[in-house]
N, C-alpha and C. Protein backbone atom coordinates (compact mmCIF):
# COMPACT_ATOMS: atom_id res chain seq x y z
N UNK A 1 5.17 -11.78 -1.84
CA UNK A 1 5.47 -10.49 -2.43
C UNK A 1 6.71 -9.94 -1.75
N UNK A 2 7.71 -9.50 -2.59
CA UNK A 2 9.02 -8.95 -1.93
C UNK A 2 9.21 -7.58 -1.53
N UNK A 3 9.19 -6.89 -0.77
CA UNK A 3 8.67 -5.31 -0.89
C UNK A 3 10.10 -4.48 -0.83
N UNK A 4 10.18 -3.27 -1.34
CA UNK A 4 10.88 -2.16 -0.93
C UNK A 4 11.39 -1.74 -0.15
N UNK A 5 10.91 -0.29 -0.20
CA UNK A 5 11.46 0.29 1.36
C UNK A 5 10.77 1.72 1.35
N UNK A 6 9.36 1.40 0.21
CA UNK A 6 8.41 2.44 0.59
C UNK A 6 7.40 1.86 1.65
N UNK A 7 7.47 0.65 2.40
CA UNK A 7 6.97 0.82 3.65
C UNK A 7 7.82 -0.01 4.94
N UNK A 8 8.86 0.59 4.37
CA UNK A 8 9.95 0.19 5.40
C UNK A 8 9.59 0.50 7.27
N UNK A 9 8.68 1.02 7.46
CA UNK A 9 8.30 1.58 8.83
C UNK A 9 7.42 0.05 9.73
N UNK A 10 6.84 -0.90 8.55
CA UNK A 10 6.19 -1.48 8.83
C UNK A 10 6.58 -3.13 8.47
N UNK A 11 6.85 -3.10 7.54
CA UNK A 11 7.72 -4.36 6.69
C UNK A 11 9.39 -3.88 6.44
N UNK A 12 10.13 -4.63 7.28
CA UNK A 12 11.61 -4.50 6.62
C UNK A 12 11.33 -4.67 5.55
N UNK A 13 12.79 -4.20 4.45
CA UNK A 13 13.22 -4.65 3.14
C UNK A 13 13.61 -6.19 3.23
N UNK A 14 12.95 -6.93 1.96
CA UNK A 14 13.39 -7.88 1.90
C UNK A 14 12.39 -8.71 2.79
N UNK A 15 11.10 -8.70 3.54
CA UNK A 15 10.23 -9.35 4.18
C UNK A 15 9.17 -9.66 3.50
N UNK A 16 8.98 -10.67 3.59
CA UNK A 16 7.54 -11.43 2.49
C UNK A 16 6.10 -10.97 3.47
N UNK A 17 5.66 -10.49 2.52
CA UNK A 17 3.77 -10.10 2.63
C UNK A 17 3.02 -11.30 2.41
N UNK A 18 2.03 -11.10 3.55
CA UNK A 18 0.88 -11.80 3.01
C UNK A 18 -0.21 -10.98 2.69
N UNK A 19 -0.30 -11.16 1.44
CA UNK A 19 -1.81 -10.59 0.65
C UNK A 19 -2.90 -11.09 1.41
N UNK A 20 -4.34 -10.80 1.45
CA UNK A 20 -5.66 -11.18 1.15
C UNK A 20 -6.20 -10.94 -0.20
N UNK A 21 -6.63 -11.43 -1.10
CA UNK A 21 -7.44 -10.27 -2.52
C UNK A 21 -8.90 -10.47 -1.96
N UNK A 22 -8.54 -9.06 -1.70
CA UNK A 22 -9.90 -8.55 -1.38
C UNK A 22 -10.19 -7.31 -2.93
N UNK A 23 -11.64 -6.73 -2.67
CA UNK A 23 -11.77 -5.51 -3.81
C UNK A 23 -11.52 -4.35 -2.97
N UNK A 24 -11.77 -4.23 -1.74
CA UNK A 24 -12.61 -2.93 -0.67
C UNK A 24 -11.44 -3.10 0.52
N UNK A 25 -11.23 -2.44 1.12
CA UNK A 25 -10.48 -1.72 2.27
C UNK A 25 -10.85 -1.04 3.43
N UNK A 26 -11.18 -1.06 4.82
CA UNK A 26 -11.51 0.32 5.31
C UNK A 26 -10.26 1.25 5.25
N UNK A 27 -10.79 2.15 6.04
CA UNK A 27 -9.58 3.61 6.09
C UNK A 27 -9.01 2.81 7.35
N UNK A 28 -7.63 3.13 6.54
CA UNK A 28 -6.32 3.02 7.60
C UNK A 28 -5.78 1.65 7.36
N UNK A 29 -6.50 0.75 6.59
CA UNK A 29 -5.70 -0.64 6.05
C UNK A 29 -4.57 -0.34 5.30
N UNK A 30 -3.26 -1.26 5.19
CA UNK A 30 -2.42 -1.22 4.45
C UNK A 30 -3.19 -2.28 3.52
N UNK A 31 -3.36 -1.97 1.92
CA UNK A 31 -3.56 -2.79 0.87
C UNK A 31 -2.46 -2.73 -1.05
N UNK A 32 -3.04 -3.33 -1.57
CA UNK A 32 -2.50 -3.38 -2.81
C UNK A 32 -3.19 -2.78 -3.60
N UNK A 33 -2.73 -1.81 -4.18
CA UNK A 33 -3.73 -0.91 -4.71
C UNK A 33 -2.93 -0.72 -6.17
N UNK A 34 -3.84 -0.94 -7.69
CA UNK A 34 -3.12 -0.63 -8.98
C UNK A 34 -3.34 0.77 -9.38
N UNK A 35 -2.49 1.76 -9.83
CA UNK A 35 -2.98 2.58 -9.88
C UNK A 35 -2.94 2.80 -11.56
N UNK A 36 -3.90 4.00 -12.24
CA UNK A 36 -3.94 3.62 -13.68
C UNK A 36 -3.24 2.50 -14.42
N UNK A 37 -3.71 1.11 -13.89
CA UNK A 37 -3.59 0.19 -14.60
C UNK A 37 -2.29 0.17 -14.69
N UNK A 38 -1.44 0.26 -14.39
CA UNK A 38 0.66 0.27 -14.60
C UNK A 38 0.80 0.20 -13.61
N UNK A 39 1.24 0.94 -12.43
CA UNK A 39 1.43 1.00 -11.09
C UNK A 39 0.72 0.07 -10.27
N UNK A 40 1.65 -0.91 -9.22
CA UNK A 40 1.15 -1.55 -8.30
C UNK A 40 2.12 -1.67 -7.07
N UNK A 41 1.26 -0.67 -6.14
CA UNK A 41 1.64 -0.19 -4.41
C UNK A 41 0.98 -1.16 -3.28
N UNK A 42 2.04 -1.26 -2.43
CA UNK A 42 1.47 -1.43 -1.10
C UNK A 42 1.34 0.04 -0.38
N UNK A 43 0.11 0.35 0.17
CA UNK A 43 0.03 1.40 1.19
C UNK A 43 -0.61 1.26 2.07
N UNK A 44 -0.58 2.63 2.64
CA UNK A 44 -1.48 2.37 3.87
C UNK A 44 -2.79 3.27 3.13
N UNK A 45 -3.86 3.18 3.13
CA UNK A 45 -5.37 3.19 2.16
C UNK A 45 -6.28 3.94 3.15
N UNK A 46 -6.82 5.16 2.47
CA UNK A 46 -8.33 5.96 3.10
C UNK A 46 -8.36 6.81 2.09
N UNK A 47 -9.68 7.12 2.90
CA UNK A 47 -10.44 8.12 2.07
C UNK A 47 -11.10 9.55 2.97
N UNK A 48 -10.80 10.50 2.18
CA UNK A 48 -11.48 11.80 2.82
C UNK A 48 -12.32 12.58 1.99
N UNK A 49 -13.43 12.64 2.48
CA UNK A 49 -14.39 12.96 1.20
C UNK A 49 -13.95 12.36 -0.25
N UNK A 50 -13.98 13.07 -0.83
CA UNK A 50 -14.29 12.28 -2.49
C UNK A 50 -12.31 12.19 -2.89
N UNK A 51 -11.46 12.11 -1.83
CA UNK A 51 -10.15 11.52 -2.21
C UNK A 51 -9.76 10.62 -1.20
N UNK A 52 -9.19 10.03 -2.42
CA UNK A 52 -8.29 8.78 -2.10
C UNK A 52 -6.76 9.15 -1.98
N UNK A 53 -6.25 8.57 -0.55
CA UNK A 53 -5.37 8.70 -0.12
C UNK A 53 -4.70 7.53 -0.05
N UNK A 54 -3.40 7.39 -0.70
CA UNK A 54 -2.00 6.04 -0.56
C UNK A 54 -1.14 6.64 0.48
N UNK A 55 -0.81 6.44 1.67
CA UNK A 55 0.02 6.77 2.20
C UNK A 55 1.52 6.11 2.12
N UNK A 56 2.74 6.62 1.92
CA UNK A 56 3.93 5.34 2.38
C UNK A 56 4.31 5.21 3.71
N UNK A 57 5.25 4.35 4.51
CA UNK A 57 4.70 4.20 5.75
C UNK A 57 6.17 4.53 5.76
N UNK A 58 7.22 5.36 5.39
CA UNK A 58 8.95 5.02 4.84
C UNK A 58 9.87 5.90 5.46
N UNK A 59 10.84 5.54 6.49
CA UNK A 59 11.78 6.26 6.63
C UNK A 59 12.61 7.17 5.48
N UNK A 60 12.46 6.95 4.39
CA UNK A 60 13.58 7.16 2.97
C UNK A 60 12.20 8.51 2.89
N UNK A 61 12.84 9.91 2.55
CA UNK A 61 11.70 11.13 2.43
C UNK A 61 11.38 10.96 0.49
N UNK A 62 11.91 10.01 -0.07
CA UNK A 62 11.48 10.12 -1.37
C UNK A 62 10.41 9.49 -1.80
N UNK A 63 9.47 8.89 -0.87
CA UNK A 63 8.11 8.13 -0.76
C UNK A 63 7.26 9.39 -0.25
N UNK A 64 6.53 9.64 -0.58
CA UNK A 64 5.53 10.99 -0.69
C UNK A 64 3.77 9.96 -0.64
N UNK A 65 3.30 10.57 0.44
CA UNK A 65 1.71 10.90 0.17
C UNK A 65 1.03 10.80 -1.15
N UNK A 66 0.44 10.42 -1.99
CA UNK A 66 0.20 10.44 -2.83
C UNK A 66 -1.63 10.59 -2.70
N UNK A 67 -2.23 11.51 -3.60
CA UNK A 67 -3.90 12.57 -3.16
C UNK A 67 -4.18 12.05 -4.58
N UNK A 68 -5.55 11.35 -4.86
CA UNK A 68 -6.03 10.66 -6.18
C UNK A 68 -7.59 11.20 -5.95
N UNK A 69 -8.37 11.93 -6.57
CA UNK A 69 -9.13 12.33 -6.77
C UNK A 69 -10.26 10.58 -7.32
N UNK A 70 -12.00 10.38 -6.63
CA UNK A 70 -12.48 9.71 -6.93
C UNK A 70 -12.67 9.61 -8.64
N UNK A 71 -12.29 9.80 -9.14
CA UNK A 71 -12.71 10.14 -10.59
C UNK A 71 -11.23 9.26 -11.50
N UNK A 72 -10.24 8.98 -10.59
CA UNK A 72 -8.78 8.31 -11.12
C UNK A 72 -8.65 6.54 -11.00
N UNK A 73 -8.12 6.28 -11.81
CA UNK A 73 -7.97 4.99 -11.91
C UNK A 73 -7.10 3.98 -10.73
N UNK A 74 -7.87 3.66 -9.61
CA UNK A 74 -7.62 3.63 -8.42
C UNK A 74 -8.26 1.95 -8.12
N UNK A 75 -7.60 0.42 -8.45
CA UNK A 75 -8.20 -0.72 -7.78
C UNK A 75 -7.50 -0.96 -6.83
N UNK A 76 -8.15 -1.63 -5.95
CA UNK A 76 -7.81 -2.27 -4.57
C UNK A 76 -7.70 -3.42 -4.91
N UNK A 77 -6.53 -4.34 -4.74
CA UNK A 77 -6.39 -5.55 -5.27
C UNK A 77 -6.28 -6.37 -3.83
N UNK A 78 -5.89 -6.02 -2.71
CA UNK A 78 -5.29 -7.17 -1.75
C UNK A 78 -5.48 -6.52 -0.53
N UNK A 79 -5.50 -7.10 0.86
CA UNK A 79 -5.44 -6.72 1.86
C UNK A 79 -4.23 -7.26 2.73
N UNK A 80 -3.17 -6.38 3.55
CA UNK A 80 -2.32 -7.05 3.80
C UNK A 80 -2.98 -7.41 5.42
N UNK A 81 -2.33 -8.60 5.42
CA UNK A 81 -2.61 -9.62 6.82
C UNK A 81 -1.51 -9.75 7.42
N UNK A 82 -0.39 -9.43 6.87
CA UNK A 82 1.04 -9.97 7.94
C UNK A 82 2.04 -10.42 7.53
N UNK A 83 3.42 -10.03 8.11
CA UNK A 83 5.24 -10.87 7.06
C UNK A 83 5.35 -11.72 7.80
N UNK A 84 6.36 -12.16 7.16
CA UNK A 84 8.01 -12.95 7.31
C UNK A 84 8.85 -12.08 7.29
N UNK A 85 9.73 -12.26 8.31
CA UNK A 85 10.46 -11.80 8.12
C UNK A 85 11.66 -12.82 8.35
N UNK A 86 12.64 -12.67 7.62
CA UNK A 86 13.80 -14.02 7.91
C UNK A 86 15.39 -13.46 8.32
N UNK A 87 15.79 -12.95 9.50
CA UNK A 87 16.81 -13.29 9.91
C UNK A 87 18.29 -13.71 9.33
N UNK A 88 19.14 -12.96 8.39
CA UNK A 88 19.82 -13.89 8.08
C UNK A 88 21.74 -13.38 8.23
């Protein structure tokens, strides 16, 4: 997976992810999460009471927190385990 630089804090741009597909997450995992079925994020993943929280992990301030109420179209597709990063 090639990522951005909405979690540039944690993965350079341009560093390959390794997924797990998992369904479930604890709080504070970075995972792959689809959101209403269109959208597909890496974040950092919890929950506080009945919301779901995507965090971005991003130096760039145009990556925002994002607050999803249990009731929103919210899958957990992957668990991240670790990059590459390549030097070049």
């Amino acid at each position: 997976m090639l990522l951005g630089h909405s979690m540039n804090k944690v993965i350079r741009d341009g560093a390959f992810a390794f997924i797990h597909k998992v369904d479930t997450v604890k709080d504070g995992q970075i995972a792959v999460v689809v959101i209403n079925s269109k959208q597909v994020v890496l974040r950092k993943f919890s929950r506080q009471g009945e919301l779901i929280i995507l965090e971005a992990m991003s130096s760039d301030d145009k990556f925002n927190t994002e607050v999803y109420t249990k009731d929103s179209n919210i899958q957990i597709v992957g668990e991240y385990m670790g990059k590459i990063e390549i030097n070049s």
